[in-house]
Protein backbone atom coordinates (compact mmCIF):
# COMPACT_ATOMS: atom_id res chain seq x y z
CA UNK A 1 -68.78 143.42 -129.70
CA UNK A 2 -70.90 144.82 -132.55
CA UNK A 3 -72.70 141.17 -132.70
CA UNK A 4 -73.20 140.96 -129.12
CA UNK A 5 -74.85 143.81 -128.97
CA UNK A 6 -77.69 142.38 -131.58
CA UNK A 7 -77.84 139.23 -129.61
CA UNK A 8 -77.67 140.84 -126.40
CA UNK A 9 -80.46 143.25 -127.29
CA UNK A 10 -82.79 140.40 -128.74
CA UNK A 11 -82.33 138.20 -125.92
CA UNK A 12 -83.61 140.54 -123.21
CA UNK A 13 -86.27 142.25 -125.34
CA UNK A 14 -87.96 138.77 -126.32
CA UNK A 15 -87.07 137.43 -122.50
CA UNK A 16 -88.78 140.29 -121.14
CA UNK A 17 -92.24 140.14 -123.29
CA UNK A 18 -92.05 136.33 -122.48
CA UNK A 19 -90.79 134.79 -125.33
CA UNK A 20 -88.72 132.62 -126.80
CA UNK A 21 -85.13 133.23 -128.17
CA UNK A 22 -82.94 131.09 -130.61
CA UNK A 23 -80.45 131.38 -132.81
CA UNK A 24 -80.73 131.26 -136.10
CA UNK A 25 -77.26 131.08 -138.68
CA UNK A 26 -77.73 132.02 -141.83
CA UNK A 27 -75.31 129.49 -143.30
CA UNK A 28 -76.24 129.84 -147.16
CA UNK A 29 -72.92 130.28 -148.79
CA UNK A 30 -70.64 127.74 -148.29
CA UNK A 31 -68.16 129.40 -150.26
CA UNK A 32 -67.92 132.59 -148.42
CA UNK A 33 -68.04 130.62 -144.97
CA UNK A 34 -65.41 130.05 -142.52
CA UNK A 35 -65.85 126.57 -141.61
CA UNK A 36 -64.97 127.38 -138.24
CA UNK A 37 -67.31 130.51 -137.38
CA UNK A 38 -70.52 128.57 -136.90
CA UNK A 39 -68.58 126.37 -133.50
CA UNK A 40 -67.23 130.02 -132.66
CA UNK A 41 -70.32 131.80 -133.04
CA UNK A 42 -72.35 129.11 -130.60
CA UNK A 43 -69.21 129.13 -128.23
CA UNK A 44 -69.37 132.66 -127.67
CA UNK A 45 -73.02 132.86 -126.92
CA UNK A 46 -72.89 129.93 -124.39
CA UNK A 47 -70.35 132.23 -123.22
CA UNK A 48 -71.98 135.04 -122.34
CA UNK A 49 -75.21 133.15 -121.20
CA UNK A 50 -77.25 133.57 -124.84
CA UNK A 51 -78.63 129.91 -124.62
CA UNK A 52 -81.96 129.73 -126.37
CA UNK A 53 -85.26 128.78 -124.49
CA UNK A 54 -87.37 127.64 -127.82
CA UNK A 55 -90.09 125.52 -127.24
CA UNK A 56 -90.42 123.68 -130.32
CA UNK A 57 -87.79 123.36 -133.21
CA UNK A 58 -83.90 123.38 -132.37
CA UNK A 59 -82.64 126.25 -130.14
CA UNK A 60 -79.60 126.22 -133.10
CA UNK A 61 -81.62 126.56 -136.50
CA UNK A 62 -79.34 126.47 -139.60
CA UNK A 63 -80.88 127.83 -143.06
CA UNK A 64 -79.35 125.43 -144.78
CA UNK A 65 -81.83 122.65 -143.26
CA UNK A 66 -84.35 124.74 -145.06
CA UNK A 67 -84.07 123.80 -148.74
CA UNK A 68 -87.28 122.36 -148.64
CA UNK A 69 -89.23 125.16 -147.08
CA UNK A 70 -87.47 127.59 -149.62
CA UNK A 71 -88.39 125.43 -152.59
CA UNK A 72 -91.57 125.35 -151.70
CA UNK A 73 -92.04 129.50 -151.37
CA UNK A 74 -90.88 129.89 -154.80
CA UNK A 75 -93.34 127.81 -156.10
CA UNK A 76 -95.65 129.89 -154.36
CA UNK A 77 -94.36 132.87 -156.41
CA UNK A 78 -93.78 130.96 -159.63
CA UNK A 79 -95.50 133.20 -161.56
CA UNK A 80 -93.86 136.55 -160.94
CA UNK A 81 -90.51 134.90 -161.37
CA UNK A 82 -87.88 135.21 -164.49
CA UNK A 83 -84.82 134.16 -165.39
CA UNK A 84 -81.88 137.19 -165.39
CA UNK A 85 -78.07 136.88 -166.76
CA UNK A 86 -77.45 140.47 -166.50
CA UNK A 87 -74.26 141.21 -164.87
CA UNK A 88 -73.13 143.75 -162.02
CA UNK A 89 -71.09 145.73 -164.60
CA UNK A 90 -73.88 145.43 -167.41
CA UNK A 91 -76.57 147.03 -164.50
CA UNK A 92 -74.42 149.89 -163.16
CA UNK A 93 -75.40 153.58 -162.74
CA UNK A 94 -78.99 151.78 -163.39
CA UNK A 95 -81.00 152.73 -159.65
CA UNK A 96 -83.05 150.03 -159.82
CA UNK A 97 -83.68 146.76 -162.40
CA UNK A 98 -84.29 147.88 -165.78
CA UNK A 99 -86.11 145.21 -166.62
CA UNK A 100 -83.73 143.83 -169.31
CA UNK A 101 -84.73 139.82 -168.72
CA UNK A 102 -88.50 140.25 -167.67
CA UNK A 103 -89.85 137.94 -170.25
CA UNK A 104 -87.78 135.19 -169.66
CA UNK A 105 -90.41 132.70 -167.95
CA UNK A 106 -88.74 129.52 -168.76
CA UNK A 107 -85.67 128.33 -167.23
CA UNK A 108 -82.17 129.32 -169.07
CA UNK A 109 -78.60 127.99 -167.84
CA UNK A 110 -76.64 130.38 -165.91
CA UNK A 111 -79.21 132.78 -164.47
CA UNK A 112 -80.58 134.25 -161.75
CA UNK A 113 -83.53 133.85 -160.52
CA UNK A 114 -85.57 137.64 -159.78
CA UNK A 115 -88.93 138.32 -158.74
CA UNK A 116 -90.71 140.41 -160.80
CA UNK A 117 -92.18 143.39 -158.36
CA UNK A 118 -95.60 145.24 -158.77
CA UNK A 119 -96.24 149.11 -158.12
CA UNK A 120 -97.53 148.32 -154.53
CA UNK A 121 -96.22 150.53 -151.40
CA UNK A 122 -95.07 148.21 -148.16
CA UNK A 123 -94.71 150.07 -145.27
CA UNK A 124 -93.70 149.31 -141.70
CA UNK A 125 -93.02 150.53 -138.04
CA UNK A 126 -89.93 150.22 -137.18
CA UNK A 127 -89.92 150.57 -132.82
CA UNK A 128 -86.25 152.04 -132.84
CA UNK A 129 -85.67 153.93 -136.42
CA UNK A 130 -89.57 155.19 -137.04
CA UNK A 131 -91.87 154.52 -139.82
CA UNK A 132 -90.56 153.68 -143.58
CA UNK A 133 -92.67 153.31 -146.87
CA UNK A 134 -91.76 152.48 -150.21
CA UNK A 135 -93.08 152.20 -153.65
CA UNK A 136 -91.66 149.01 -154.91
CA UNK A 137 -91.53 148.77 -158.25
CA UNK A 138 -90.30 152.32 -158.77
CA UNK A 139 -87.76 152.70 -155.82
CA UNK A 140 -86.63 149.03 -155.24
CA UNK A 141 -87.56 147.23 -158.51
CA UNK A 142 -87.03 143.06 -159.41
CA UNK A 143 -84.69 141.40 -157.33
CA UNK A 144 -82.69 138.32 -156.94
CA UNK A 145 -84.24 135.22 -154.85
CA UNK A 146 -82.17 132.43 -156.09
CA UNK A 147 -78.80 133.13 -157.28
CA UNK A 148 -76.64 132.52 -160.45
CA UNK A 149 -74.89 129.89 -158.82
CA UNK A 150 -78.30 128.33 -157.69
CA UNK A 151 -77.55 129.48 -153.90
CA UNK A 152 -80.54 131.20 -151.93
CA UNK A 153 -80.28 135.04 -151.91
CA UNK A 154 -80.42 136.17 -148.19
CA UNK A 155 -83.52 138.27 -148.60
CA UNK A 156 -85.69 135.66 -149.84
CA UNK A 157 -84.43 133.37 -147.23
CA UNK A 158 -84.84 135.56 -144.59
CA UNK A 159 -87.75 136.56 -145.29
CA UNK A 160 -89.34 132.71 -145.74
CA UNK A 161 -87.86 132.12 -142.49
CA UNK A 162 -88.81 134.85 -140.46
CA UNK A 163 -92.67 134.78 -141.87
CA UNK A 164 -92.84 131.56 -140.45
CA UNK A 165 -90.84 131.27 -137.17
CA UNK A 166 -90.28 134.58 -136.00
CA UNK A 167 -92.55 137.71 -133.90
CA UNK A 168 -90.06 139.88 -133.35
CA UNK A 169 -86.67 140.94 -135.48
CA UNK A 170 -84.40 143.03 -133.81
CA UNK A 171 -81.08 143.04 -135.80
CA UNK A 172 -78.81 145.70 -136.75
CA UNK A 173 -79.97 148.85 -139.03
CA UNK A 174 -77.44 147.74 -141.65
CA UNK A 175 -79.75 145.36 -143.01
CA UNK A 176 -82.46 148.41 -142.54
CA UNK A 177 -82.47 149.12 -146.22
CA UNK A 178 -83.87 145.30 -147.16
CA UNK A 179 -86.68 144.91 -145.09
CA UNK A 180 -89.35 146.15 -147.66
CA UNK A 181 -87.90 143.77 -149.89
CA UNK A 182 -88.39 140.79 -147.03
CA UNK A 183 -91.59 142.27 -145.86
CA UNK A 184 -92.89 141.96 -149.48
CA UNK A 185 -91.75 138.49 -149.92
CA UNK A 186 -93.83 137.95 -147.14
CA UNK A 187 -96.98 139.37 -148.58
CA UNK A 188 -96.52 137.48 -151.64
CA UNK A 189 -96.87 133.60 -149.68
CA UNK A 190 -99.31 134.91 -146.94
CA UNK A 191 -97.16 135.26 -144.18
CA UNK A 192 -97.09 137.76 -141.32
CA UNK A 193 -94.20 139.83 -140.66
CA UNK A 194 -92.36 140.39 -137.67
CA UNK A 195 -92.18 143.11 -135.62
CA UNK A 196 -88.86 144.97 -136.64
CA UNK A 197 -86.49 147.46 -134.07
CA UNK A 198 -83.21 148.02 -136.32
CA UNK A 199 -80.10 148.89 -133.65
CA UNK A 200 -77.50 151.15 -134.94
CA UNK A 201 -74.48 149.83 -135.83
CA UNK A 202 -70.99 149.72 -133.19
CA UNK A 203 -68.51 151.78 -135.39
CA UNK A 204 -65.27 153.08 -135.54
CA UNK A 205 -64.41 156.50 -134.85
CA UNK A 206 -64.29 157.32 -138.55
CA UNK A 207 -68.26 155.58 -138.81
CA UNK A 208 -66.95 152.45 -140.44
CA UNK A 209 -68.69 149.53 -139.35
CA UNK A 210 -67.36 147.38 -136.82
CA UNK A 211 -66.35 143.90 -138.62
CA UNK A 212 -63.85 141.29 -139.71
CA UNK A 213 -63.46 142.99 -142.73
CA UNK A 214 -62.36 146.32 -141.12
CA UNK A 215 -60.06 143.91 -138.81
CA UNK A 216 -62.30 144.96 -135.71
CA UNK A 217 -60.98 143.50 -132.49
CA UNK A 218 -62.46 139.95 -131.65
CA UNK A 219 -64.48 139.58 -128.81
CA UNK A 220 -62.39 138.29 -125.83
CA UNK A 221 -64.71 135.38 -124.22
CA UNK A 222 -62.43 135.47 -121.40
CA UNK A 223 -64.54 138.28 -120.05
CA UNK A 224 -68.08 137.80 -120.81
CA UNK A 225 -69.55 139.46 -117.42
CA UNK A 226 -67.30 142.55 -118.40
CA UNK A 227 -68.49 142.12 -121.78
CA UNK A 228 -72.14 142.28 -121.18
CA UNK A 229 -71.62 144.92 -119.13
CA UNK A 230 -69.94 147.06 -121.77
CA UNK A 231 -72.66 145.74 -123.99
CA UNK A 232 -75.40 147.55 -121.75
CA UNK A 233 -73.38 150.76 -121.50
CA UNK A 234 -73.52 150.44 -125.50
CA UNK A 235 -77.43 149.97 -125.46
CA UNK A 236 -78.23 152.99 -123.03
CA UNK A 237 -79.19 150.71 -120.27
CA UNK A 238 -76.86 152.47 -117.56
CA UNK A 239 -75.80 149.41 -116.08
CA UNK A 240 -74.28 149.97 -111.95
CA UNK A 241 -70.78 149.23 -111.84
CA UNK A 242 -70.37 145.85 -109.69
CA UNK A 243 -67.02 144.68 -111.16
CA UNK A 244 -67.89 141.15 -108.73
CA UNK A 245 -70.88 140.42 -110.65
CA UNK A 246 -70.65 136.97 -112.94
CA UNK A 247 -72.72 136.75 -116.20
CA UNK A 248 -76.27 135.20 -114.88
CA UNK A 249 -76.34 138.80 -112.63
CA UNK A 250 -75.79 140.86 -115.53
CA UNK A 251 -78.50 138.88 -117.89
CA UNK A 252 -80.84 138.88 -114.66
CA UNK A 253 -80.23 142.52 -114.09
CA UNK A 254 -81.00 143.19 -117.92
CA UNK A 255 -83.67 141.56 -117.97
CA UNK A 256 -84.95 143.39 -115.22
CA UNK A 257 -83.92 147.00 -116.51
CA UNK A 258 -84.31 146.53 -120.53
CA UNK A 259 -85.66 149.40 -122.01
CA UNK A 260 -85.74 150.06 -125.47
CA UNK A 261 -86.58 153.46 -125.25
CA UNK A 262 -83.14 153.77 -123.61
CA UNK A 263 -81.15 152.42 -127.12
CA UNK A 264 -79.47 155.51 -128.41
CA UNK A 265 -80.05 156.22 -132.24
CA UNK A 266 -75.72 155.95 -132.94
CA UNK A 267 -73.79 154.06 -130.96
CA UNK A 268 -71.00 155.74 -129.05
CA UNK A 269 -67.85 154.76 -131.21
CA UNK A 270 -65.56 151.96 -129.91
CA UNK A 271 -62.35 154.15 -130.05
CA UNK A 272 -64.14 156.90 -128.27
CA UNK A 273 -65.61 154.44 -125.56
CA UNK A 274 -61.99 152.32 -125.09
């Protein structure tokens, strides 16, 4: 439920301005992925009637057709790159990158690859959480774009990504806390961010967030018009209750009725709403 609530949200706030939706799956490490997820991921939006309406490019974009574009972004930032092999336990209790590998320019087996961040403050609107601003190199510090094991880290790929194809992000508030980072990458290759609204996250009663790893319930597809409608109950869009409605009258009626004024900022817990 928690990711058709992002998906839900996007889709009628980019309808409604007249855009274009598509999914996007961030498929960038293979050995964290269930091979499965991406077919059940697609089938579920189909589902529900998520079906992208891109003009150009495929309606299902996978990062991992993106190698190219990525290599060619950290070229871009070649020179404020280094080479770390600091580990996780070697870095704790720091707050932010000490610094430790900063002269390393060249390449060295076995590291990752960080970008080396100057004292410049990135701030950004954010429609549904307010405005944020940070001081980079003091608050956030260096961080990873490529990683040990030569995958792409999210942030970097994200952020190439969405400077490129994207207007608007609207995605949950859990990935609230990277933005500056993404938003900087940005800055650094000349691109132009998106317009972010961060939702707050479906939890448990207890505030832990709804997900496989805290064995939330899957989302029955056997339901989807009941679905979306719980969905808009979630998002503060006080949908009617017409139990006979089928999914293209719920979509139609969001799209309709979607206000994002309406979003609460928490999310009425899925115990306390079941």
């Amino acid at each position: 439920m928690g990711s058709l609530l992002s998906a839900l949200a996007s889709f009628l706030d980019i309808r409604q301005r007249g855009g274009q939706w598509f999914v996007r799956l961030d498929d960038l490490d293979p050995p964290r992925q269930d091979p499965a997820a991406d077919a059940q991921i697609i089938a579920s939006l189909n589902v529900h009637g998520l079906i992208g309406n891109r003009d150009h490019g495929p309606e299902i974009d996978y990062q991992s057709n993106h190698q190219i574009r990525y290599e060619a972004a950290l070229q871009q930032v070649h020179r404020h790159l280094f080479y770390c092999n600091c580990s996780r336990r070697s870095l704790a209790g720091e707050q932010i990158y000490p610094g430790t590998c900063r002269e390393r320019k060249t390449w060295h087996p076995d590291c990752a690859v960080r970008l080396h961040v100057e004292d410049v403050k990135v701030s950004f609107h954010d429609a549904l959480q307010g405005s944020f601003s940070y001081h980079m190199a003091s608050e956030l510090g260096d961080f990873i774009v490529k990683r040990r094991d030569g995958l792409w880290a999210y942030n970097f790929a994200a952020a190439v990504d969405d400077g490129q194809d994207v207007t608007h992000a609207l995605r949950g508030e859990d990935l609230l806390d990277v933005t500056a980072q993404q938003i900087y990458v940005m800055q650094q290759l000349d691109l132009a961010a998106p317009q972010y609204a961060h939702l707050p996250v479906l939890c448990f009663a207890d505030g832990t967030k709804l997900s496989k790893q805290t064995h939330a319930p899957a989302l029955n597809n056997q339901h989807p018009a009941a679905n979306l409608r719980t969905a808009l109950l979630y998002l503060g869009q006080n949908p009617p209750v017409e139990p006979a409605w089928v999914v293209s009258q719920w979509l139609e009626w969001g799209l309709s009725n979607w206000r994002m004024d309406r979003v609460p900022k928490q999310l009425t817990t899925y115990a306390e709403s079941t």
